[in-house]
C-alpha atoms as a PDB file:
ATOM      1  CA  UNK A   1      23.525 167.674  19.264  1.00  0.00           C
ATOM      2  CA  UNK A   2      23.979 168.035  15.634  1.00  0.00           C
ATOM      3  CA  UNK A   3      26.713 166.475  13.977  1.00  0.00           C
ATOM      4  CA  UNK A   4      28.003 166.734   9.958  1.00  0.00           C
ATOM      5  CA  UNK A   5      27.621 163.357   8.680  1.00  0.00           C
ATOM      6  CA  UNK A   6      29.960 161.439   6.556  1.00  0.00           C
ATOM      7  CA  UNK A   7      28.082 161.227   3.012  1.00  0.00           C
ATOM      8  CA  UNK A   8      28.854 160.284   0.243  1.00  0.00           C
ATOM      9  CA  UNK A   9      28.868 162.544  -3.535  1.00  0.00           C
ATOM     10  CA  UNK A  10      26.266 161.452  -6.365  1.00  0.00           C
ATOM     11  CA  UNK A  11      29.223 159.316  -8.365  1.00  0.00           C
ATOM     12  CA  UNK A  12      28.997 156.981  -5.494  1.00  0.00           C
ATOM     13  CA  UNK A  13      25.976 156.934  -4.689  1.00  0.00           C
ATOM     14  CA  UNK A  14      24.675 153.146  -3.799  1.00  0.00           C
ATOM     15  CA  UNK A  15      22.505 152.103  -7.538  1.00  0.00           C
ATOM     16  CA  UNK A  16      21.766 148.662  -6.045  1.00  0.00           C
ATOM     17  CA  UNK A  17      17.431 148.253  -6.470  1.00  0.00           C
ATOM     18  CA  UNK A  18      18.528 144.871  -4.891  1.00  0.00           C
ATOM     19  CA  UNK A  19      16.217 143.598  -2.277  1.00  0.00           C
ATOM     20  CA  UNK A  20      16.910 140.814   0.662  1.00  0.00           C
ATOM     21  CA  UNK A  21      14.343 138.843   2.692  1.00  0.00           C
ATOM     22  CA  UNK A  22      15.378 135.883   4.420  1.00  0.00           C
ATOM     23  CA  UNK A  23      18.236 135.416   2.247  1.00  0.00           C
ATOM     24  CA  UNK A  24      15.994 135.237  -1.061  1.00  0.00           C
ATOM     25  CA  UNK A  25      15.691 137.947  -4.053  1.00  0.00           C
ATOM     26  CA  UNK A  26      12.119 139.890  -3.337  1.00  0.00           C
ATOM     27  CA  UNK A  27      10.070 139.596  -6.856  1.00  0.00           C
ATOM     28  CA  UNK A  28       9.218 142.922  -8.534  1.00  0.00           C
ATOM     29  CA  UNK A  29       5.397 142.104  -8.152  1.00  0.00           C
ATOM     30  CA  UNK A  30       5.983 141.280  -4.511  1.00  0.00           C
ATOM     31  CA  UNK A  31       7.013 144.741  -4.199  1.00  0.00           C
ATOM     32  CA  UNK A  32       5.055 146.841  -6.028  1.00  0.00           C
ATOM     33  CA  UNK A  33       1.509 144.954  -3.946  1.00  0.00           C
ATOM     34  CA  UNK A  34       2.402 146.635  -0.706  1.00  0.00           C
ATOM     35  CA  UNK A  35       4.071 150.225   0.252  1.00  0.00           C
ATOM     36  CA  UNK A  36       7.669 149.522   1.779  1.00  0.00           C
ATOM     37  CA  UNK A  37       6.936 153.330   3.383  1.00  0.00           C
ATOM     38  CA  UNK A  38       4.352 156.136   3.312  1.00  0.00           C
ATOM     39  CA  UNK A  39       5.640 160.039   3.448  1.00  0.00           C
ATOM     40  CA  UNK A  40       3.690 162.554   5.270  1.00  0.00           C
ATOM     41  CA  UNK A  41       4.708 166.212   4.964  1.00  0.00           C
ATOM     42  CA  UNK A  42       3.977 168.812   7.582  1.00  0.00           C
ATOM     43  CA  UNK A  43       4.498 172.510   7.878  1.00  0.00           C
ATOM     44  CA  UNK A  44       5.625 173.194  11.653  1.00  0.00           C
ATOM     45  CA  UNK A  45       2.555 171.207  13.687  1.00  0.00           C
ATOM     46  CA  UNK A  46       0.556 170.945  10.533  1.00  0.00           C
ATOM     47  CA  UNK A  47       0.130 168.159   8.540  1.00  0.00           C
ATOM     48  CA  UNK A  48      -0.264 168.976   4.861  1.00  0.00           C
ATOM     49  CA  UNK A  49      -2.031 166.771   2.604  1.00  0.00           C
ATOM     50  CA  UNK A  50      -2.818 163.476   2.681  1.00  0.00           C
ATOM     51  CA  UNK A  51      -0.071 160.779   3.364  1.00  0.00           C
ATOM     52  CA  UNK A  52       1.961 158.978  -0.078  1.00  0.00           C
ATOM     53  CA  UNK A  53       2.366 155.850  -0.222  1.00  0.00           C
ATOM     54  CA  UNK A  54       5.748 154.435  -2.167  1.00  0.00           C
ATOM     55  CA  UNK A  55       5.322 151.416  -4.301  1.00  0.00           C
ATOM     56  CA  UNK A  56       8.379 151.332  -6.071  1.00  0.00           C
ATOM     57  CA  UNK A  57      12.247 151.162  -4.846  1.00  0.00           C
ATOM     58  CA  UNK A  58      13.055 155.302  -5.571  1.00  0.00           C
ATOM     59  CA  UNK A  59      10.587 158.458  -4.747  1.00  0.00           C
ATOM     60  CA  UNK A  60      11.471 162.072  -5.812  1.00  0.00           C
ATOM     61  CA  UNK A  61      10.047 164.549  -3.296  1.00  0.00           C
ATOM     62  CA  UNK A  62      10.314 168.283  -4.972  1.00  0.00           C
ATOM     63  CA  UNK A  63       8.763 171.567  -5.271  1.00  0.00           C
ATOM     64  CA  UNK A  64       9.780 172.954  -8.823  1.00  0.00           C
ATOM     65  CA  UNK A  65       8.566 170.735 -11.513  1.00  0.00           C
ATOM     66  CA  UNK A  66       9.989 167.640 -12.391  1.00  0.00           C
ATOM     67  CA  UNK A  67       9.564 165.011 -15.235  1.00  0.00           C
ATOM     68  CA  UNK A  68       8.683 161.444 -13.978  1.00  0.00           C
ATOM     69  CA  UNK A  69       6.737 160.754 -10.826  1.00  0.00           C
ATOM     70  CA  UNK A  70       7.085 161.651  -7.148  1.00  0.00           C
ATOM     71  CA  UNK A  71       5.642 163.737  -4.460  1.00  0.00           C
ATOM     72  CA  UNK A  72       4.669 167.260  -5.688  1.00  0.00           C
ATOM     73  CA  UNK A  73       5.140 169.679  -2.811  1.00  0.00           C
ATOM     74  CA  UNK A  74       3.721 172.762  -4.873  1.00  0.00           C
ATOM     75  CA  UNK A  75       0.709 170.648  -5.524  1.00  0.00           C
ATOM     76  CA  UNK A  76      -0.511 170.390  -1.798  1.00  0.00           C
ATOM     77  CA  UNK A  77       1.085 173.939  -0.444  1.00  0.00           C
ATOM     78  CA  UNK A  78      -2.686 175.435  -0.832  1.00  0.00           C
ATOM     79  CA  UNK A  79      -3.869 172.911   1.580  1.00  0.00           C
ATOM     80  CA  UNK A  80      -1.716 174.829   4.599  1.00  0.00           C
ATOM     81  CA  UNK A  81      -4.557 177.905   4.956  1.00  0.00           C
ATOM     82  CA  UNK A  82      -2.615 179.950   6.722  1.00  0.00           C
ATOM     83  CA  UNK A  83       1.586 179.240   6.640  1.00  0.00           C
ATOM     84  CA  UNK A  84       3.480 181.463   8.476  1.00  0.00           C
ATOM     85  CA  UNK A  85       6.189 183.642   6.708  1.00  0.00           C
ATOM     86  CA  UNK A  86       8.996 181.321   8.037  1.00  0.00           C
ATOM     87  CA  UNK A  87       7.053 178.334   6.246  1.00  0.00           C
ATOM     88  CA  UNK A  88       6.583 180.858   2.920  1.00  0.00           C
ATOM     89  CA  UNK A  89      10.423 180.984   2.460  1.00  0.00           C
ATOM     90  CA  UNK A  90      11.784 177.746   2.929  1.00  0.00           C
ATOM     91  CA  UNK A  91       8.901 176.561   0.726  1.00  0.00           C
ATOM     92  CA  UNK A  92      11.602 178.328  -1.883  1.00  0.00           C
ATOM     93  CA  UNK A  93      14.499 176.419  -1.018  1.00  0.00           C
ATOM     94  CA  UNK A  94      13.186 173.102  -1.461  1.00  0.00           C
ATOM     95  CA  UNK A  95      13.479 173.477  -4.867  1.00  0.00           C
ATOM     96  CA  UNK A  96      14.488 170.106  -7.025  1.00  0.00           C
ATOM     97  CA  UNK A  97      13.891 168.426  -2.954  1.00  0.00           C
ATOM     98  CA  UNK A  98      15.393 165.204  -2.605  1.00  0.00           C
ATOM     99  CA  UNK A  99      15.136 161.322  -3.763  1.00  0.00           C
ATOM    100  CA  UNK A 100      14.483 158.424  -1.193  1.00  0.00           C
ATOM    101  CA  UNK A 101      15.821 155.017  -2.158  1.00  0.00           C
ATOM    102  CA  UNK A 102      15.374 151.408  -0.575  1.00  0.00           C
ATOM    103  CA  UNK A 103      18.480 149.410  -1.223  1.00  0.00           C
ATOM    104  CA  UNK A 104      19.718 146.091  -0.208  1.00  0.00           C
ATOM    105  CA  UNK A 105      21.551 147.546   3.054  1.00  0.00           C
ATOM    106  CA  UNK A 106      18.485 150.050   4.152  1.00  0.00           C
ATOM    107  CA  UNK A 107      17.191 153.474   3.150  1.00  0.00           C
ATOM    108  CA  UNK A 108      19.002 156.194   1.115  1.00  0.00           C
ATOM    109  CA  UNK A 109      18.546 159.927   0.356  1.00  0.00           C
ATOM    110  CA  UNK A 110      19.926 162.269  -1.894  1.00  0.00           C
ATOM    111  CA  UNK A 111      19.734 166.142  -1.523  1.00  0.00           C
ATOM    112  CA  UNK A 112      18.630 167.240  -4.903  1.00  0.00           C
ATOM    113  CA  UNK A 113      17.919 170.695  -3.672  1.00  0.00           C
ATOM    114  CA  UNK A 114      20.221 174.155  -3.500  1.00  0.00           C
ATOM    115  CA  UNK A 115      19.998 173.987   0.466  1.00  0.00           C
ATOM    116  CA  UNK A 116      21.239 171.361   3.156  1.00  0.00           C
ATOM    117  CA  UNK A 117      18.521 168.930   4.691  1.00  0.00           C
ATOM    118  CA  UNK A 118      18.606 167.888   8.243  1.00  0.00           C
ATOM    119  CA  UNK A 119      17.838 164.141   8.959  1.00  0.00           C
ATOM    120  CA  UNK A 120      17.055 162.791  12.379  1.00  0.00           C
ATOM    121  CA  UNK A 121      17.114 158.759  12.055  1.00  0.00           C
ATOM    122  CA  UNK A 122      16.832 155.842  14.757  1.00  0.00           C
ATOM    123  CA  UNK A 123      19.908 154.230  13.758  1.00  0.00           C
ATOM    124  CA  UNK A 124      21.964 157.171  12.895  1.00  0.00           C
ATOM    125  CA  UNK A 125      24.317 157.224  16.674  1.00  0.00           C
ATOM    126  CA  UNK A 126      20.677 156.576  18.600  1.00  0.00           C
ATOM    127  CA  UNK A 127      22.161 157.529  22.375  1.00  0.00           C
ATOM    128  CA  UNK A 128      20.314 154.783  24.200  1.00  0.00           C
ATOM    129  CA  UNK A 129      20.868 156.821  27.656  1.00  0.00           C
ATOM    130  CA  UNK A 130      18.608 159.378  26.942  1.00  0.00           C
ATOM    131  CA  UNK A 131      16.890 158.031  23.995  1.00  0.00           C
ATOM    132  CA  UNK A 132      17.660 161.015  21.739  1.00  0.00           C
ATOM    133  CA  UNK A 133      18.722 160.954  18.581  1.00  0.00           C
ATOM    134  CA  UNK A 134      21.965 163.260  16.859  1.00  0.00           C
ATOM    135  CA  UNK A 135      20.524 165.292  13.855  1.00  0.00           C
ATOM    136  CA  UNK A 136      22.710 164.905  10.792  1.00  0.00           C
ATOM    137  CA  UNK A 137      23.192 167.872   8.065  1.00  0.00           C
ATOM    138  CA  UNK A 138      23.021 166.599   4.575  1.00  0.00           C
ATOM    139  CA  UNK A 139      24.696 168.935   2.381  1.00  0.00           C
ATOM    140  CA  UNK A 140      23.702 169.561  -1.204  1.00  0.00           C
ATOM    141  CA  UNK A 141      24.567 166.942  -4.209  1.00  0.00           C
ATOM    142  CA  UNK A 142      25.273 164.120  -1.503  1.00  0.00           C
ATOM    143  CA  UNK A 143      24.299 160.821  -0.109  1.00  0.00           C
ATOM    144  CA  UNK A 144      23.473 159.082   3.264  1.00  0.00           C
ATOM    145  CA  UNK A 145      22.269 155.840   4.589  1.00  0.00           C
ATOM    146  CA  UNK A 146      19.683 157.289   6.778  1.00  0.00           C
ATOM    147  CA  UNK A 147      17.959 153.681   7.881  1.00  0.00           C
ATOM    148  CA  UNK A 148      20.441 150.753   8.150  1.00  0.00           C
ATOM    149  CA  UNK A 149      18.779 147.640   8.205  1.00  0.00           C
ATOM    150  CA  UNK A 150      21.752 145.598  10.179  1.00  0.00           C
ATOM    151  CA  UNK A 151      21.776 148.473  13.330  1.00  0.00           C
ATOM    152  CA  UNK A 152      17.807 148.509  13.523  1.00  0.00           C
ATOM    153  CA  UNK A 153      17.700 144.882  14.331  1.00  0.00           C
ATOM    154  CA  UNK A 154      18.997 145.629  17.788  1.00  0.00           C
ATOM    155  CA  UNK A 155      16.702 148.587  18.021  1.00  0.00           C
ATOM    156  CA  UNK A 156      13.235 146.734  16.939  1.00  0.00           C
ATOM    157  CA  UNK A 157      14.317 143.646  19.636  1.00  0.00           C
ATOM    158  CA  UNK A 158      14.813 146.857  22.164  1.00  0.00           C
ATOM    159  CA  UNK A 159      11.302 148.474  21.473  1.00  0.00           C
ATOM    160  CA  UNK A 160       9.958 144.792  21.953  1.00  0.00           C
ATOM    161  CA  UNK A 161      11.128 144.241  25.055  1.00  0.00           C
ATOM    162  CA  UNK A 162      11.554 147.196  27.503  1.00  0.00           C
ATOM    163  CA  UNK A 163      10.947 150.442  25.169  1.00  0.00           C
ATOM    164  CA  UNK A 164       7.068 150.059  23.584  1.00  0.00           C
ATOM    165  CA  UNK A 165       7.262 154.178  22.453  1.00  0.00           C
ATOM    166  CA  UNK A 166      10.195 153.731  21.407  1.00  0.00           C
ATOM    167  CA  UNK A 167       9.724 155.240  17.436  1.00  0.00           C
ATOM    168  CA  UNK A 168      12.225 153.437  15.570  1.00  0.00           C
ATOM    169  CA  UNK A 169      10.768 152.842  12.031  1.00  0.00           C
ATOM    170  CA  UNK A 170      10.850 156.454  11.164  1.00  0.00           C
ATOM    171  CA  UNK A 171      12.847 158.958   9.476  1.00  0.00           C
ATOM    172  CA  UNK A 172      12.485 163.235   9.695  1.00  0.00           C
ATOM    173  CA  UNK A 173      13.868 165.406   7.529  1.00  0.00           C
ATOM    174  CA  UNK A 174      13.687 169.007   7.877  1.00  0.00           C
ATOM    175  CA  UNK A 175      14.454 171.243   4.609  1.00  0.00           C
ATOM    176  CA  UNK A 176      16.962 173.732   5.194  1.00  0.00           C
ATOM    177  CA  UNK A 177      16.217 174.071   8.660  1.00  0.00           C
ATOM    178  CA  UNK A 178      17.923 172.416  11.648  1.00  0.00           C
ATOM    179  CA  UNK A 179      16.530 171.788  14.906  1.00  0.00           C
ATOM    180  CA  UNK A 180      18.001 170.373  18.099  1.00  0.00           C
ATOM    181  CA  UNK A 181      20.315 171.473  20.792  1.00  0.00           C
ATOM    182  CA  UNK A 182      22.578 173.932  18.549  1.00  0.00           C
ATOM    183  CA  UNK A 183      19.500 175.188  17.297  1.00  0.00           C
ATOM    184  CA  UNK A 184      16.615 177.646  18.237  1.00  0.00           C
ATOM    185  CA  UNK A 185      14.247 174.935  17.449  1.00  0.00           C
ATOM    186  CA  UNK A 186      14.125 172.429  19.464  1.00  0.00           C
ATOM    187  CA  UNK A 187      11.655 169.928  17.635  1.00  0.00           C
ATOM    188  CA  UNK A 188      11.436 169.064  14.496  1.00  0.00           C
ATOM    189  CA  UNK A 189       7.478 170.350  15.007  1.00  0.00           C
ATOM    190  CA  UNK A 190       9.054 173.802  15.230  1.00  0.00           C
ATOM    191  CA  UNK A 191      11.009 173.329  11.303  1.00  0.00           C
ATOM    192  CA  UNK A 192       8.719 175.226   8.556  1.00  0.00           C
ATOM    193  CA  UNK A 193       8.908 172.302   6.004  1.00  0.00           C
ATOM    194  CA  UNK A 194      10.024 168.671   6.855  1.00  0.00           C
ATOM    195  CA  UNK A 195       8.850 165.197   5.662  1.00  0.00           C
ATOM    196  CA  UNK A 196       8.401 162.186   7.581  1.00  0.00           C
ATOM    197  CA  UNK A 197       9.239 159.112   6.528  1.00  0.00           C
ATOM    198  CA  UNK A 198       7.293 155.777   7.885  1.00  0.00           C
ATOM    199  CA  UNK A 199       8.230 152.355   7.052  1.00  0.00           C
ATOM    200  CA  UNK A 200       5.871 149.733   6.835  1.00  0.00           C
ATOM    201  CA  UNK A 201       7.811 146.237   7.152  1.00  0.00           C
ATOM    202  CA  UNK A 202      10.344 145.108   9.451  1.00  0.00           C
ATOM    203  CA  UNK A 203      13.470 145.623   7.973  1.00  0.00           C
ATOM    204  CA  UNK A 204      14.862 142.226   6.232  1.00  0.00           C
ATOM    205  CA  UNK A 205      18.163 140.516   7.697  1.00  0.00           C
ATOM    206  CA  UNK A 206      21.415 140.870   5.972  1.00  0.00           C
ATOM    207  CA  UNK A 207      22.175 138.467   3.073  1.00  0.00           C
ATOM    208  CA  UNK A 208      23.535 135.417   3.848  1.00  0.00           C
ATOM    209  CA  UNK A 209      26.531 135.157   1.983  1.00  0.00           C
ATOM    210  CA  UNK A 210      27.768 131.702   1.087  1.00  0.00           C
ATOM    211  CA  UNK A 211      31.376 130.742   0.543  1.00  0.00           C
ATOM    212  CA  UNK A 212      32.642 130.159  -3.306  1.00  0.00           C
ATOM    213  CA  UNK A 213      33.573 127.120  -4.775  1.00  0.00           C
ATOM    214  CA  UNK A 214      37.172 126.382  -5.522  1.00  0.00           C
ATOM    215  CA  UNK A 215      37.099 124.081  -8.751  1.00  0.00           C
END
């Protein structure tokens, strides 16, 4: 089932590089020593080049050239031998792609692109009947919180204990193709271009926040 999400517009978009573990600011140098996620982007059942680890708090992912750093689509496309012509147009629509974000309350993107994105995310209305997920359409020039920290804690304590396969530390985003129910493609396998998006730590907690003094 594929349902419009509720996002946000770029003037609101969450700016907060704040970090929370255990109630305690994470240093800079803590997290620039380990990736908090790696991105891996496939072309239908392809994987195409190697994966990219992300060091710092924000990632651009794009195809047209950029300034600053990020992951280079157009710089890996030669790597797919033989893309099929579905694959050869969306590779035009990614255009300026999108930006990934870790904030203090979980994972953010932004569609930077001319085209909508379609983002399938374990804590984005998981149905834990059938253990399917809703796929959310991301319209151009906004926002969503596509990994919540506070709803995956349930999740990871599910996976734990009765649900080993279940895959709930990563995100797939399809450019400008859906897939789904309401679609002809059914997986996200079956989407031209799409990224997926792996994260490498458990989630922190939510802040503990601590009562003011009156004076």
């Amino acid at each position: 089932m594929m349902k419009k999400s509720c996002c946000i517009p770029l003037f609101k978009w969450c700016k907060s590089f704040l970090l929370r573990f255990d109630g305690r600011r994470k240093k800079k140098s803590q997290i620039d020593s380990f990736p908090w996620c790696k991105l891996a982007y496939w072309e239908e059942c392809l994987r195409v080049g190697p994966q990219f680890p992300v060091f710092d708090s924000s990632v651009d992912v794009f195809s047209e050239f950029l300034k600053g750093s990020g992951l280079s689509l157009s710089s890996i496309f030669t790597q797919n031998k033989n893309p099929s012509s579905s694959t050869r147009e969306t590779r035009k629509k990614i255009g300026r792609g999108l930006s990934l974000s870790q904030e203090s309350n979980g994972v953010w993107i932004h569609n930077k692109s001319s085209s909508a994105i379609f983002v399938n995310s374990p804590t984005l209305d998981f149905h834990p009947l059938t253990g399917k997920f809703i796929i959310h359409k991301l319209l151009p020039g906004h926002s969503l919180l596509v990994f919540d920290y506070g709803v995956s804690q349930p999740l990871l304590k599910r996976r734990n204990n009765s649900a080993p396969r279940l895959d709930v530390c990563s995100v797939r985003v399809s450019f400008a193709k859906g897939w789904g129910a309401n679609y002809k493609r059914q997986n996200v396998t079956n989407c031209p271009c799409w990224l997926e998006i792996m994260l490498q730590s458990p989630p922190p907690p939510p802040p503990i926040i601590l009562p003011e003094k009156i004076s």
